[in-house]
Each structure stands twice: as structure tokens, then as C-alpha cells.
PDB file of N, CA and C in Angstrom:
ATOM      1  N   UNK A   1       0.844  -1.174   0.000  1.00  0.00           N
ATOM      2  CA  UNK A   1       0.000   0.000   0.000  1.00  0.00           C
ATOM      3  C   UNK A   1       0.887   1.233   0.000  1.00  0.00           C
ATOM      4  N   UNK A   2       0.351   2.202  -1.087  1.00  0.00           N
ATOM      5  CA  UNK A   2       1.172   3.755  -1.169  1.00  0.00           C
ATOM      6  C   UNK A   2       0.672   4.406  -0.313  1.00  0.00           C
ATOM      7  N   UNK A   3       1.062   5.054   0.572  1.00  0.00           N
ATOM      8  CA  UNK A   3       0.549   6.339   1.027  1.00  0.00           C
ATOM      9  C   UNK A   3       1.163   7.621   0.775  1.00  0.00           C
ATOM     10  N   UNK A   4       0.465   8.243  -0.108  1.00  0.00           N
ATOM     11  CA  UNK A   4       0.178   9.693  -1.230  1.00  0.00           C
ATOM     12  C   UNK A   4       0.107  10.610   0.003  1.00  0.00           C
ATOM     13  N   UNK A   5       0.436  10.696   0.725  1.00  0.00           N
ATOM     14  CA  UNK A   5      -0.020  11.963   1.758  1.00  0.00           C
ATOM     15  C   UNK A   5       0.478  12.426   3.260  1.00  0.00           C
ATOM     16  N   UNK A   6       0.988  13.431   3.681  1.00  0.00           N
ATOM     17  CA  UNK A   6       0.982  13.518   5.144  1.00  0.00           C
ATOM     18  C   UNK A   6       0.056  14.603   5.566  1.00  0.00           C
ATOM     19  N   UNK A   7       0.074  13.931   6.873  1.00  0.00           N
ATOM     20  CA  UNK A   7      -0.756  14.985   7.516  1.00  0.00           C
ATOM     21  C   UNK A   7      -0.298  16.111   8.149  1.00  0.00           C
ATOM     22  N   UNK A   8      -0.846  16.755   8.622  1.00  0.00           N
ATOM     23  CA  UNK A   8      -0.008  18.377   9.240  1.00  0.00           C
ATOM     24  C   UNK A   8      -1.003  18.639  10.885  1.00  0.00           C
ATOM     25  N   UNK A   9      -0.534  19.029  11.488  1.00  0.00           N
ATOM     26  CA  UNK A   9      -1.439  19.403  12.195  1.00  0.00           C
ATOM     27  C   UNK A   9      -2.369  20.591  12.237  1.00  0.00           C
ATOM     28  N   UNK A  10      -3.213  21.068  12.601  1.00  0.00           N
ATOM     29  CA  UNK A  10      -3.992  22.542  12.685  1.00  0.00           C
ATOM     30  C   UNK A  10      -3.358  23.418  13.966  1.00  0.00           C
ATOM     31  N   UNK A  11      -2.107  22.676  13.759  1.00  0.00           N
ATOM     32  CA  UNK A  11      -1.772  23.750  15.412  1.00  0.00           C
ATOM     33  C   UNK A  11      -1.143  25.581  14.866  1.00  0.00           C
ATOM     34  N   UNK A  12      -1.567  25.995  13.732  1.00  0.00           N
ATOM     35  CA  UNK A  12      -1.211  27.203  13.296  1.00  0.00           C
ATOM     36  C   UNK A  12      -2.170  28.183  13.244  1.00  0.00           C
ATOM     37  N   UNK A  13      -3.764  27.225  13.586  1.00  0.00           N
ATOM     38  CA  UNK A  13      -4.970  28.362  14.095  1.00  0.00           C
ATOM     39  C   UNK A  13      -4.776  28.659  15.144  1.00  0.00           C
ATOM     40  N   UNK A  14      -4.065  28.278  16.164  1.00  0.00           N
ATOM     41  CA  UNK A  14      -4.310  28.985  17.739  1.00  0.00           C
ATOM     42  C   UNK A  14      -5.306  27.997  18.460  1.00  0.00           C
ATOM     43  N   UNK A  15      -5.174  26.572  17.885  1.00  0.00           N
ATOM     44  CA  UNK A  15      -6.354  26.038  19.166  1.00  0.00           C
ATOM     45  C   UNK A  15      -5.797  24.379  18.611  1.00  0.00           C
ATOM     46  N   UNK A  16      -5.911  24.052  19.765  1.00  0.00           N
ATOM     47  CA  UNK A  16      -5.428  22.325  19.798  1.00  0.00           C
ATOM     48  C   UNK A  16      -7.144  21.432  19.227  1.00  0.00           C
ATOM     49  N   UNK A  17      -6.973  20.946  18.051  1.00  0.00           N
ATOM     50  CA  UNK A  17      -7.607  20.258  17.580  1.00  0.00           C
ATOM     51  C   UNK A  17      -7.475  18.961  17.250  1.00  0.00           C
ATOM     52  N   UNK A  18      -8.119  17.984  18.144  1.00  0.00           N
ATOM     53  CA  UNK A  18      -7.945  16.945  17.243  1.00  0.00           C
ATOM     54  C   UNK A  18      -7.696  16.115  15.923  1.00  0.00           C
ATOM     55  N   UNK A  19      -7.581  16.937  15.117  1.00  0.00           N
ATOM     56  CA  UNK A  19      -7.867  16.498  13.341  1.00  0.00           C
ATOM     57  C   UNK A  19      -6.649  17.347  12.799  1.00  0.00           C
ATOM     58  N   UNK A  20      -6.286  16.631  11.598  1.00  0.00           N
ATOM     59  CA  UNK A  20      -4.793  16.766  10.885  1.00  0.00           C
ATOM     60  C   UNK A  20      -5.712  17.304   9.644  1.00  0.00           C
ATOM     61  N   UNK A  21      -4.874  18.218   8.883  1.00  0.00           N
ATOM     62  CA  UNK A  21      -4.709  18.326   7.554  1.00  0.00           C
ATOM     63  C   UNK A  21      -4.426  17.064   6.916  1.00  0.00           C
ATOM     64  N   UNK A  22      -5.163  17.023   5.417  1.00  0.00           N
ATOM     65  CA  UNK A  22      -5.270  15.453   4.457  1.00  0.00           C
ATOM     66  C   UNK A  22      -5.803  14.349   4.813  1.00  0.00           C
ATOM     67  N   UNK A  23      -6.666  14.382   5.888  1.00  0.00           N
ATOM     68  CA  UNK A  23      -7.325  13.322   6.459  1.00  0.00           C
ATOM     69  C   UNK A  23      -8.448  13.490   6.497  1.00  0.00           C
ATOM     70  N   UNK A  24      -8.901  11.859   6.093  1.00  0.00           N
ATOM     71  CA  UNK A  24     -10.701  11.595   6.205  1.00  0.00           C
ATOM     72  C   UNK A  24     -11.106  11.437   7.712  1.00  0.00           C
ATOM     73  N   UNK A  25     -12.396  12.566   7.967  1.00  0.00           N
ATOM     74  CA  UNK A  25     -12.908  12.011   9.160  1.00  0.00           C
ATOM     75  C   UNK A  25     -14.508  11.821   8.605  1.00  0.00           C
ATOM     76  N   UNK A  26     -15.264  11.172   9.683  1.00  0.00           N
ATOM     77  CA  UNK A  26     -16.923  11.204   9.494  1.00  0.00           C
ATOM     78  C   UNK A  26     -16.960  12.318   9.836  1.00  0.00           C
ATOM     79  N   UNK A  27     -18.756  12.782   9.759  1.00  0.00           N
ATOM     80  CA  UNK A  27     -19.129  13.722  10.164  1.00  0.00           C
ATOM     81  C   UNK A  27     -19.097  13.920  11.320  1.00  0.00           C
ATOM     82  N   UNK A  28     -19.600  13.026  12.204  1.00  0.00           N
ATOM     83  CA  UNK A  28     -19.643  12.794  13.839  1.00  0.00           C
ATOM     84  C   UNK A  28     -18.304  13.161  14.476  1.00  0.00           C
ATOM     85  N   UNK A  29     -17.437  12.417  13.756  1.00  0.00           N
ATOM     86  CA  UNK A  29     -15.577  12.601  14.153  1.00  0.00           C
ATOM     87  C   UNK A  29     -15.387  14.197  14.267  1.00  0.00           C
ATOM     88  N   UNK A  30     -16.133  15.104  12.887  1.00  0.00           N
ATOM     89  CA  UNK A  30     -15.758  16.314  13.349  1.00  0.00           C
ATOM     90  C   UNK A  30     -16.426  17.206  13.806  1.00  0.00           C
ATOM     91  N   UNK A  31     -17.455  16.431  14.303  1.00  0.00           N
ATOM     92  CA  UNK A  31     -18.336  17.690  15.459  1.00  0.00           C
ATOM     93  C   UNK A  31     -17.684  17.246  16.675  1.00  0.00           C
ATOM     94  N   UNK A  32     -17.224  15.808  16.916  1.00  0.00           N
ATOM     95  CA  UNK A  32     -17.013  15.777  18.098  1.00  0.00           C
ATOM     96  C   UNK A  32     -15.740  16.439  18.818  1.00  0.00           C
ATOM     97  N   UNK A  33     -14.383  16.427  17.437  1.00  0.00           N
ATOM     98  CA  UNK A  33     -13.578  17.350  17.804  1.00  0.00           C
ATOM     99  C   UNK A  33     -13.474  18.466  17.702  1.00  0.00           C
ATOM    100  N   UNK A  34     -15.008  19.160  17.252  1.00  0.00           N
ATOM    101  CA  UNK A  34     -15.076  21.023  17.444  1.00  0.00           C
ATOM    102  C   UNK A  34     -16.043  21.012  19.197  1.00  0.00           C
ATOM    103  N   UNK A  35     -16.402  20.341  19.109  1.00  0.00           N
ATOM    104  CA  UNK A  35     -17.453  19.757  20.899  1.00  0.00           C
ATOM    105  C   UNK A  35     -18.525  20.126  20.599  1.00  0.00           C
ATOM    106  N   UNK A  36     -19.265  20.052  19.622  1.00  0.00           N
ATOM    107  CA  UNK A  36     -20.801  19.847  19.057  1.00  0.00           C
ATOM    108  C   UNK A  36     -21.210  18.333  19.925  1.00  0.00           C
ATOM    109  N   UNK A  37     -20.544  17.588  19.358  1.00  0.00           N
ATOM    110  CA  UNK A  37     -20.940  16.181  19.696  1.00  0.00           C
ATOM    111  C   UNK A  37     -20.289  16.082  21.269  1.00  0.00           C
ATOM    112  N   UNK A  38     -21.100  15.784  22.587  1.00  0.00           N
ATOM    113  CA  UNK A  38     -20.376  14.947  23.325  1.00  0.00           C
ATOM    114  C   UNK A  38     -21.255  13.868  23.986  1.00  0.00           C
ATOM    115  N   UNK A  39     -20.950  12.745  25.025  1.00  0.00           N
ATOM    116  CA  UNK A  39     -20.859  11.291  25.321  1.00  0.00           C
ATOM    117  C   UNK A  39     -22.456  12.037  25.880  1.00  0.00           C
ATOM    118  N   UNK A  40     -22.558  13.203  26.529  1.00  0.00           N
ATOM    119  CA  UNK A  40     -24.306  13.439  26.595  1.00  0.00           C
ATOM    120  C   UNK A  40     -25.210  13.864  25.957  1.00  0.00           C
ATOM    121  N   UNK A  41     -24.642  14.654  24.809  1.00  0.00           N
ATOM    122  CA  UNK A  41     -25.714  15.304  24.046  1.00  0.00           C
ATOM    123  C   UNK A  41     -24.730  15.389  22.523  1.00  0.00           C
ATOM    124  N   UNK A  42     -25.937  14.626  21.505  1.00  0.00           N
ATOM    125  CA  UNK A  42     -25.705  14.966  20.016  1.00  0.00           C
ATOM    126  C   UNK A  42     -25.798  16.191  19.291  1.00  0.00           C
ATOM    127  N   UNK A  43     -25.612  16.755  18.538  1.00  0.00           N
ATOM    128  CA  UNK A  43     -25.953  18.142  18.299  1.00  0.00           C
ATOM    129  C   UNK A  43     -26.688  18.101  17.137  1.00  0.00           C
ATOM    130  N   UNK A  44     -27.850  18.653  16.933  1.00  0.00           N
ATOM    131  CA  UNK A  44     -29.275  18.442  15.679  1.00  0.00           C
ATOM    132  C   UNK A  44     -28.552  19.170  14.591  1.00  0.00           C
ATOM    133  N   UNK A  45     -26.823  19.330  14.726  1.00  0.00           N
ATOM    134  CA  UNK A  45     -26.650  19.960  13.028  1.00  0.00           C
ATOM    135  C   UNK A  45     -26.516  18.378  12.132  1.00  0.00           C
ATOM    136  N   UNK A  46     -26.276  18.968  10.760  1.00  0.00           N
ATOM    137  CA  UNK A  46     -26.338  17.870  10.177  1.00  0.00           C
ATOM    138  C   UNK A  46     -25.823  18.458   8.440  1.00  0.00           C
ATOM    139  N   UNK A  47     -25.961  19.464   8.154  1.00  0.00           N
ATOM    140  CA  UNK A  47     -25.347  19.940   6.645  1.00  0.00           C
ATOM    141  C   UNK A  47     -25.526  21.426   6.394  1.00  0.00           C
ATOM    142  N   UNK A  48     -24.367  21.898   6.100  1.00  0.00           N
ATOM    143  CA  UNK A  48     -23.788  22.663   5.804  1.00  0.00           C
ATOM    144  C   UNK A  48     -22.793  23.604   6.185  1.00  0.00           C
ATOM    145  N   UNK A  49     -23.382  24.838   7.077  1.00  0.00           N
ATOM    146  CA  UNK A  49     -21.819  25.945   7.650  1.00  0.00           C
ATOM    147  C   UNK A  49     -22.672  26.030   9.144  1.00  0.00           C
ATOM    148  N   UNK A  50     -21.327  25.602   9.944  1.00  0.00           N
ATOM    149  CA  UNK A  50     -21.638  26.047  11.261  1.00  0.00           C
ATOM    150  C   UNK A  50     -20.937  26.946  11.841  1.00  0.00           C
ATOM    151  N   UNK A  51     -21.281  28.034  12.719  1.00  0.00           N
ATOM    152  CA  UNK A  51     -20.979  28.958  13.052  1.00  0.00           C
ATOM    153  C   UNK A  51     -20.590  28.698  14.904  1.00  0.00           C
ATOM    154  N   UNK A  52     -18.803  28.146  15.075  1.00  0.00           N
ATOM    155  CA  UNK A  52     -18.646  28.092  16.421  1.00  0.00           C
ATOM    156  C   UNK A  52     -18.532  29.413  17.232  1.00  0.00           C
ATOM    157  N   UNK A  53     -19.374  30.298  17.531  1.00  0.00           N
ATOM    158  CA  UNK A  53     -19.473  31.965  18.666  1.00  0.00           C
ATOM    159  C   UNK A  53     -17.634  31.368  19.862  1.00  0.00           C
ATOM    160  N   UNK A  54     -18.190  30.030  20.232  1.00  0.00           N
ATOM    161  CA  UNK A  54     -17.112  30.306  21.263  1.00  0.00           C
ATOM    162  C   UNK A  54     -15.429  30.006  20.741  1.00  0.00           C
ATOM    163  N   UNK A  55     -15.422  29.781  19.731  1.00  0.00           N
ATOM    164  CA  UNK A  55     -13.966  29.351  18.952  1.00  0.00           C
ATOM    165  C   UNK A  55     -13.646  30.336  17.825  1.00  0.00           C
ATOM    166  N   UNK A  56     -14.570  31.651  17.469  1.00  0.00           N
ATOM    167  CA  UNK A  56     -14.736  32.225  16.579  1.00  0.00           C
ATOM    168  C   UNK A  56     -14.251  31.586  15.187  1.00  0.00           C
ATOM    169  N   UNK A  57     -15.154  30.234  14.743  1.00  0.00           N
ATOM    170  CA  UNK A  57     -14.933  29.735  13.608  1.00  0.00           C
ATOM    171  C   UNK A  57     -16.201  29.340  12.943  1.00  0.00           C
ATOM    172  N   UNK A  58     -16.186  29.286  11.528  1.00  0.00           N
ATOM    173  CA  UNK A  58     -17.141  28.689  10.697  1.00  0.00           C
ATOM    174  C   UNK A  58     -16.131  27.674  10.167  1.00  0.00           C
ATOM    175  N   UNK A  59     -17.232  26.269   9.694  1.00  0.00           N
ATOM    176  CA  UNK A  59     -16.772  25.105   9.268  1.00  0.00           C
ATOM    177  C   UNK A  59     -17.627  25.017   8.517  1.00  0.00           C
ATOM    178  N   UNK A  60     -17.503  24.551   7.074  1.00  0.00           N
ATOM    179  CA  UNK A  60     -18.063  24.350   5.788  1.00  0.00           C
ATOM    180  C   UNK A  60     -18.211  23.179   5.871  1.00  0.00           C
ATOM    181  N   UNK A  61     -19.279  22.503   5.404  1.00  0.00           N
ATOM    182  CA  UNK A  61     -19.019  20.705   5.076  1.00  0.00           C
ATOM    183  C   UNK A  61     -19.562  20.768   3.521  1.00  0.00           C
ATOM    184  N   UNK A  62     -19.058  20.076   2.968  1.00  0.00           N
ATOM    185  CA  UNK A  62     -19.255  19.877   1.313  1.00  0.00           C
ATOM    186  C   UNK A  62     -18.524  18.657   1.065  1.00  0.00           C
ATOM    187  N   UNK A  63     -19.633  17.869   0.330  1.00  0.00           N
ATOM    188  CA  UNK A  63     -19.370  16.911  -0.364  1.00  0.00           C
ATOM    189  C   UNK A  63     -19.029  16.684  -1.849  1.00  0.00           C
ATOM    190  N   UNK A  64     -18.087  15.911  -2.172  1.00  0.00           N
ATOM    191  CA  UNK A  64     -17.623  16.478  -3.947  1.00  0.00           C
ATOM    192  C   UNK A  64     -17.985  14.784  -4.129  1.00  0.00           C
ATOM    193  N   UNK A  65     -18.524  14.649  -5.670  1.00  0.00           N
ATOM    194  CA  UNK A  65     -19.040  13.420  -6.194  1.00  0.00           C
ATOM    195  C   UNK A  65     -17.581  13.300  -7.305  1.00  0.00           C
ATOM    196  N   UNK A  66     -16.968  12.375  -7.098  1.00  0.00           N
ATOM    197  CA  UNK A  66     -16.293  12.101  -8.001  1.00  0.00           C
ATOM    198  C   UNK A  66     -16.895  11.064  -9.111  1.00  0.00           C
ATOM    199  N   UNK A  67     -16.724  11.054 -10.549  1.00  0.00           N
ATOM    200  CA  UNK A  67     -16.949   9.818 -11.622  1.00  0.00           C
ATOM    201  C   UNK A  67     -15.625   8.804 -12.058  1.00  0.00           C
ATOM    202  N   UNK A  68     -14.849   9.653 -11.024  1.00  0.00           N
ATOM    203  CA  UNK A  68     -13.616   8.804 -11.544  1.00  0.00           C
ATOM    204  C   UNK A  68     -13.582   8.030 -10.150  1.00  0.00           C
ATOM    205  N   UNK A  69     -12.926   6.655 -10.594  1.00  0.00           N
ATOM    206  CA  UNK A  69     -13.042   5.631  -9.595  1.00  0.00           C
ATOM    207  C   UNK A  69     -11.688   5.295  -9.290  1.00  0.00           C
ATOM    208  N   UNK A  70     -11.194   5.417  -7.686  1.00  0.00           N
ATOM    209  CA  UNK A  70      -9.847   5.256  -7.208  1.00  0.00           C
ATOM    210  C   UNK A  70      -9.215   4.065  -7.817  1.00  0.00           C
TER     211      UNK A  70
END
């Protein structure tokens, strides 16, 4: 197996995040490392731009359909 890629960390926004640059997460994976998602309460987002007030960030989610097959 090739691996085409490294990851980087996000430690150049100013906030310790779980999640690397070039990497697949689920959706769940990345609410849970912005703290939308935790072990008591799910959070009713589900598609498109969320607006974190306490991290002063927006997060885009977009899905791209590829026709070409890996």
C-alpha cells in the first residue's frame, strides 16, 4: 500500500484540535472534535456551515461526487 499523503497538524490556528490536515474524518468525528458532539448530548446539526461563537470559527461541510473511480 502507497501512502500519497501527510498529515499536518492545525496547530497554526491557535487552538489544539484533534484532526490533521489530508485526512478523512466522518461527520460525527468532526463535530465531536469542534465539541458539538459529546458522550451526553448529540448536536441536531447535520449539513452545511456552522458557526462556532465560542472558537470564533465557521466550518463548511461539502461533499464532492467524483466519476472517476480510485
Amino acid at each position: 500500500m502507497k501512502i500519497d499523503f501527510v498529515d499536518k497538524p492545525l496547530d497554526k490556528f491557535g487552538a489544539d484540535y484533534p484532526l490533521d490536515l489530508y485526512c478523512s474524518y466522518t461527520f460525527d468525528q468532526i463535530l465531536v472534535a469542534l465539541g458539538k458532539h459529546t458522550e451526553e448530548k448529540r448536536s441536531s446539526f447535520r449539513e452545511g456551515v456552522i458557526y462556532l461563537v465560542e472558537k470564533n470559527l465557521d466550518v463548511l461541510f461539502v461533499v464532492f461526487h467524483s466519476r472517476t473511480p480510485y
